[in-house]
Protein backbone atom coordinates (compact mmCIF):
# COMPACT_ATOMS: atom_id res chain seq x y z
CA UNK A 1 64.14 88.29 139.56
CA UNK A 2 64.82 85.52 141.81
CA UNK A 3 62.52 82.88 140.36
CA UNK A 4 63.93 84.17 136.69
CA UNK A 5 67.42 83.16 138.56
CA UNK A 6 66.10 79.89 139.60
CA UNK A 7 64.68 79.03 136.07
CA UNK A 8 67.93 79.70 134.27
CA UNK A 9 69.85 77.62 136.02
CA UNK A 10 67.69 74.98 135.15
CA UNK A 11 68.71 75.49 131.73
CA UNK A 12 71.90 74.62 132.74
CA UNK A 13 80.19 63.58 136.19
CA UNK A 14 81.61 60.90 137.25
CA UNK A 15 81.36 57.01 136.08
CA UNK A 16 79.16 54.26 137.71
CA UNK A 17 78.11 50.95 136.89
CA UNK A 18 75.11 51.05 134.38
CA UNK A 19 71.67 50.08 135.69
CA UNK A 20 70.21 47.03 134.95
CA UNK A 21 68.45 47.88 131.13
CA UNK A 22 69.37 51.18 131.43
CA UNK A 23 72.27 53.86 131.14
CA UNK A 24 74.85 54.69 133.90
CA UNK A 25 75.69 58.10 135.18
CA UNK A 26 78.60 59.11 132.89
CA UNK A 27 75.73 58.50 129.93
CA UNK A 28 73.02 60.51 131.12
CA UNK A 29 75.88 63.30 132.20
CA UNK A 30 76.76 63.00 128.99
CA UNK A 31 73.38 63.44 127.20
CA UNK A 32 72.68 66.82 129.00
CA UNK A 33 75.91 67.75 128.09
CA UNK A 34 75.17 67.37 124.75
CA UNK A 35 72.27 68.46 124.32
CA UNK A 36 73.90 72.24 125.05
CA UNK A 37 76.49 71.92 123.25
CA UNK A 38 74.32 71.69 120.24
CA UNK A 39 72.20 73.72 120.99
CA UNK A 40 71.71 77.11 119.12
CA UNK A 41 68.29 78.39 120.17
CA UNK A 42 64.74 77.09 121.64
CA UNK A 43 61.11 77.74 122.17
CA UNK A 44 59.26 75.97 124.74
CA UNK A 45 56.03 76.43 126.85
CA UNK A 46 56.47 75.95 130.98
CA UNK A 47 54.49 75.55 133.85
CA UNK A 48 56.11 76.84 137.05
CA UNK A 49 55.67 75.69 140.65
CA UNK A 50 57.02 77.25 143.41
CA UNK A 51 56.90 75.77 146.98
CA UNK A 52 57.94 78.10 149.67
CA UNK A 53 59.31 76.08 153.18
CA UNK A 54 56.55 76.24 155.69
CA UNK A 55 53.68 77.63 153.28
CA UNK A 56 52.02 74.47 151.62
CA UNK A 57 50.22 75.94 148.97
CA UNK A 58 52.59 76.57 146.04
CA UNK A 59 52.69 79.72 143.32
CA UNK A 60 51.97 78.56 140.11
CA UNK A 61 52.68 80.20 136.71
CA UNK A 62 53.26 79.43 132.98
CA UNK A 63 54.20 80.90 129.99
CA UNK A 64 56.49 80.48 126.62
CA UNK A 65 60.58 81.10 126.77
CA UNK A 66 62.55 81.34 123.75
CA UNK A 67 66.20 81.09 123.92
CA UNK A 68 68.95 82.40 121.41
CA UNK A 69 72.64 81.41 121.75
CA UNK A 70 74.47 83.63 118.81
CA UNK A 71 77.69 82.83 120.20
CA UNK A 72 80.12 80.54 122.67
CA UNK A 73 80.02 83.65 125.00
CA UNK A 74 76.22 84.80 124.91
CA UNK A 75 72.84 83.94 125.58
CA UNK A 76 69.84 86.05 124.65
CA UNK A 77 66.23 84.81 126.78
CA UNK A 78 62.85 86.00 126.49
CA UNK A 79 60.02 84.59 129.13
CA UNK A 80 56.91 85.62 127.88
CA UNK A 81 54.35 85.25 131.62
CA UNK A 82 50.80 84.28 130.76
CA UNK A 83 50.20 84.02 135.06
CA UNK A 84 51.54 85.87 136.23
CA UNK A 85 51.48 88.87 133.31
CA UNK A 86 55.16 90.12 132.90
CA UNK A 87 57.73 89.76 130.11
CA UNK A 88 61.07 89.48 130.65
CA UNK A 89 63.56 89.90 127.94
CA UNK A 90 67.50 89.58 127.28
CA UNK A 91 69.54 91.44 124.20
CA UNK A 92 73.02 89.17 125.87
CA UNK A 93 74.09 92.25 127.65
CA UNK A 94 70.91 94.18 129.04
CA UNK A 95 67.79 92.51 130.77
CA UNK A 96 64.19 93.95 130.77
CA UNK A 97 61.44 92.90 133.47
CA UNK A 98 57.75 94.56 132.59
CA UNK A 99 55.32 94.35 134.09
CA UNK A 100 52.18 95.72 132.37
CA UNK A 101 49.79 95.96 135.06
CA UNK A 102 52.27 98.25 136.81
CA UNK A 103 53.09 100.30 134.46
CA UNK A 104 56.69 100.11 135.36
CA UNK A 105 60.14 98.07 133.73
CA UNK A 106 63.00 96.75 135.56
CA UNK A 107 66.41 97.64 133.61
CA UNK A 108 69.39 96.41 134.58
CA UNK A 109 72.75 94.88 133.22
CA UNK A 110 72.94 90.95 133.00
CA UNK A 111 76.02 91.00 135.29
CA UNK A 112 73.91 93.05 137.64
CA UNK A 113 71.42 90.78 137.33
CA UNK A 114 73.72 87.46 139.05
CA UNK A 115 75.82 90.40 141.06
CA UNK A 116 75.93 87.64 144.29
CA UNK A 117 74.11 84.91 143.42
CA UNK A 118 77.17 83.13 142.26
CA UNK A 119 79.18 82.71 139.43
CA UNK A 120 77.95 79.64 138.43
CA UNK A 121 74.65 81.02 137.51
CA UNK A 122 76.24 83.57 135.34
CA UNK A 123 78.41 80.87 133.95
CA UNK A 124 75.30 78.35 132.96
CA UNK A 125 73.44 81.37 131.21
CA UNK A 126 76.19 82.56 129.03
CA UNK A 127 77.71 79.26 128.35
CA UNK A 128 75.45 76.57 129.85
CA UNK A 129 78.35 75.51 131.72
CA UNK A 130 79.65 72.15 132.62
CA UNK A 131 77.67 69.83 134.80
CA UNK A 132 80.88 67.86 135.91
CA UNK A 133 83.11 71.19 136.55
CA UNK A 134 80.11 72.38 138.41
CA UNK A 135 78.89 69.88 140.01
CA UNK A 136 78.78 66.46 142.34
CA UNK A 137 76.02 64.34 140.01
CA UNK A 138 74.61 61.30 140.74
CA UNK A 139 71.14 59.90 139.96
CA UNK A 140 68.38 59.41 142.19
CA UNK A 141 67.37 56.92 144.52
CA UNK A 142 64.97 55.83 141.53
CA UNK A 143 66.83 56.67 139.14
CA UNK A 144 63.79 55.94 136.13
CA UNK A 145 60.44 56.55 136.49
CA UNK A 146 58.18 54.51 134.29
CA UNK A 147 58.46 56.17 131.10
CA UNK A 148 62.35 55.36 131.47
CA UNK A 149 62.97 58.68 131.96
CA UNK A 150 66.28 59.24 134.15
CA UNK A 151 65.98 61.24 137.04
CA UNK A 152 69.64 63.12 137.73
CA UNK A 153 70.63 64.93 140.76
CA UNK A 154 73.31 67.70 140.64
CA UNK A 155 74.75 69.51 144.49
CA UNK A 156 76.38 72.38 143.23
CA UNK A 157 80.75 72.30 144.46
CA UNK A 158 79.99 75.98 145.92
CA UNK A 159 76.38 75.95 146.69
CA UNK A 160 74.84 79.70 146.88
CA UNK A 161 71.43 80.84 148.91
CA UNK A 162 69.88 80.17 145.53
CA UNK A 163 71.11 76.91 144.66
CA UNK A 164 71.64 74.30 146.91
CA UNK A 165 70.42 71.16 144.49
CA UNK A 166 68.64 70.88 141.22
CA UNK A 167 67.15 67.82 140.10
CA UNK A 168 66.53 67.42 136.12
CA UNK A 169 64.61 64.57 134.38
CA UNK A 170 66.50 63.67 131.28
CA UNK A 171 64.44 62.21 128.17
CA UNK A 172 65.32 58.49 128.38
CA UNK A 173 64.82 58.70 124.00
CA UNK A 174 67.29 61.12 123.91
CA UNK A 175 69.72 58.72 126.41
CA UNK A 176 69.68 55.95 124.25
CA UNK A 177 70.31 57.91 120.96
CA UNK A 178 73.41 59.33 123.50
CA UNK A 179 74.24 55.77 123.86
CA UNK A 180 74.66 54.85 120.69
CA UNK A 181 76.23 57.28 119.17
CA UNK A 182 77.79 59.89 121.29
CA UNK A 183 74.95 62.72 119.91
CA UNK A 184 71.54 63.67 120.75
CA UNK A 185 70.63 65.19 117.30
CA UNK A 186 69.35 68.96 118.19
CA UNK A 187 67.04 67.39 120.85
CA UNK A 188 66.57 69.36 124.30
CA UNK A 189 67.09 66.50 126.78
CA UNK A 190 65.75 67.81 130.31
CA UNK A 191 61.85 67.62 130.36
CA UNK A 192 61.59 68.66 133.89
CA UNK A 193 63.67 70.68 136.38
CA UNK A 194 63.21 71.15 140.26
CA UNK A 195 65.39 73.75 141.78
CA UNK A 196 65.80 73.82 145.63
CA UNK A 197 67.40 76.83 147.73
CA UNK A 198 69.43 77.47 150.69
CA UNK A 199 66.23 78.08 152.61
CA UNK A 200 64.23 74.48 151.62
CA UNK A 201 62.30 76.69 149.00
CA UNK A 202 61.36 74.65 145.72
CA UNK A 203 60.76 75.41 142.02
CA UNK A 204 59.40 73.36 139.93
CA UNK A 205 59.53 73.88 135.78
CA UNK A 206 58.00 71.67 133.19
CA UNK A 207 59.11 71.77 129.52
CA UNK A 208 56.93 70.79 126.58
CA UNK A 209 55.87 71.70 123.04
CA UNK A 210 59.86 72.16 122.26
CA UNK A 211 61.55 73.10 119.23
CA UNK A 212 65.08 73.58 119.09
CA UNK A 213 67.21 75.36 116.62
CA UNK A 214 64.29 76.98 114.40
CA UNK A 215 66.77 79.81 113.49
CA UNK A 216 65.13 82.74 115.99
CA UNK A 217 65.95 86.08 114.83
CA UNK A 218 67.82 88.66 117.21
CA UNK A 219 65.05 91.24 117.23
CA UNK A 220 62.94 88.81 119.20
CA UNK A 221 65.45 89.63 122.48
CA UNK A 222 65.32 93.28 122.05
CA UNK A 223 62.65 95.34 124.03
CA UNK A 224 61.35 98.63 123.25
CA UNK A 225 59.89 100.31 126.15
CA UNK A 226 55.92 101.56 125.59
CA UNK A 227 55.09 105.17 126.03
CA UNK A 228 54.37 106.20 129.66
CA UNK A 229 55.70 103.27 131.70
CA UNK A 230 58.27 104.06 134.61
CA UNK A 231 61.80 102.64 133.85
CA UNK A 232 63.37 101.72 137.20
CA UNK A 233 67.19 101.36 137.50
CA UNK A 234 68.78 99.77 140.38
């Protein structure tokens, strides 16, 4: 559940001079910005690394997510775990974690699911949030790496023992077409996220093969639970 936490907050300003050839703060803000506020629904696969403090050998995963936004106020997820095996599914309201191996799903209410890990989380899942309400942004000390993709830092205004930074690569295509005309034209901008904790812990999450707004249907965030597995309810 926590590393489920982590990743949705990856799918979550103020002004500075631009860089030298490139885009200034406000701009690349402003891409990720836009980016969810066209945003309707996406499928994507991702490779997961987490990197516990003091253990240097990190926990890897991958998988496909699909996402589902039918409305300003909801969000419907489904992360479908090739390593390790598990699905995890969201109808807006309820969330589902199986685990096959086990024999045994996880049922519990999306509210219950963020109960103390802040409201911010809650607020970039339903909404996807606002990174300047949320946040104190700046980019990094190398800010572009040499595909002249922008590398954006975000400290959370009420950091929470999940969230203490996340770092986001933002498509530097997608910061251009922001440039010129104020739209990123149904494109997912962040192509990497890195999310560290209150403790030092770090996950990271790679995006690729995306497709945005493909017009998912709602019975792909529903879950029906199989004949003789144990449904656990916190």
């Amino acid at each position: 559940m926590r590393i489920l936490l982590l990743f949705l907050l990856c799918l979550c300003c103020l002004a500075t001079p631009a860089l030298a050839g490139g885009a200034g703060l406000s701009e690349v803000v402003g891409t990720l910005e836009a980016g969810y506020a066209g945003l309707k629904d996406l499928q994507a696969t991702f490779s997961q690394s987490t990197t516990l403090a003091g253990f240097p050998k990190p926990q890897k995963g991958h998988g496909t997510l699909s996402l589902r936004r039918p409305g300003a106020t909801a969000t419907q997820f489904r992360f479908d775990y090739a390593v390790p095996r598990q699905l995890i599914v969201s109808n807006g309201r309820q969330v589902w974690f199986y685990q096959p191996d086990n024999r045994q799903v996880l049922v519990t209410s999306l509210a219950g699911m963020f109960k103390g890990g802040g409201g911010i989380a809650l607020s970039y899942l339903t909404g996807l949030g606002n990174v300047s309400k949320d946040f104190a942004t700046s980019l990094a000390k190398e800010p572009r790496d040499r595909q002249g993709n922008y590398h954006l830092v975000l400290v959370p205004k009420h950091p929470t023992p999940t969230l203490s930074r996340l770092l986001l690569t933002i498509d530097g295509s997608a910061v251009s077409r922001y440039q010129a005309d104020k739209a990123v034209h149904g494109t997912f901008p962040i192509l990497s996220s890195v999310v560290v904790d209150g403790s030092g812990n770090q996950t990271r999450i790679d995006y690729s093969r995306v497709k945005v707004n493909s017009g998912l249907s709602a019975a792909r965030f529903s879950f029906n639970v199989p004949r003789g597995v144990e449904i656990i309810k916190p």
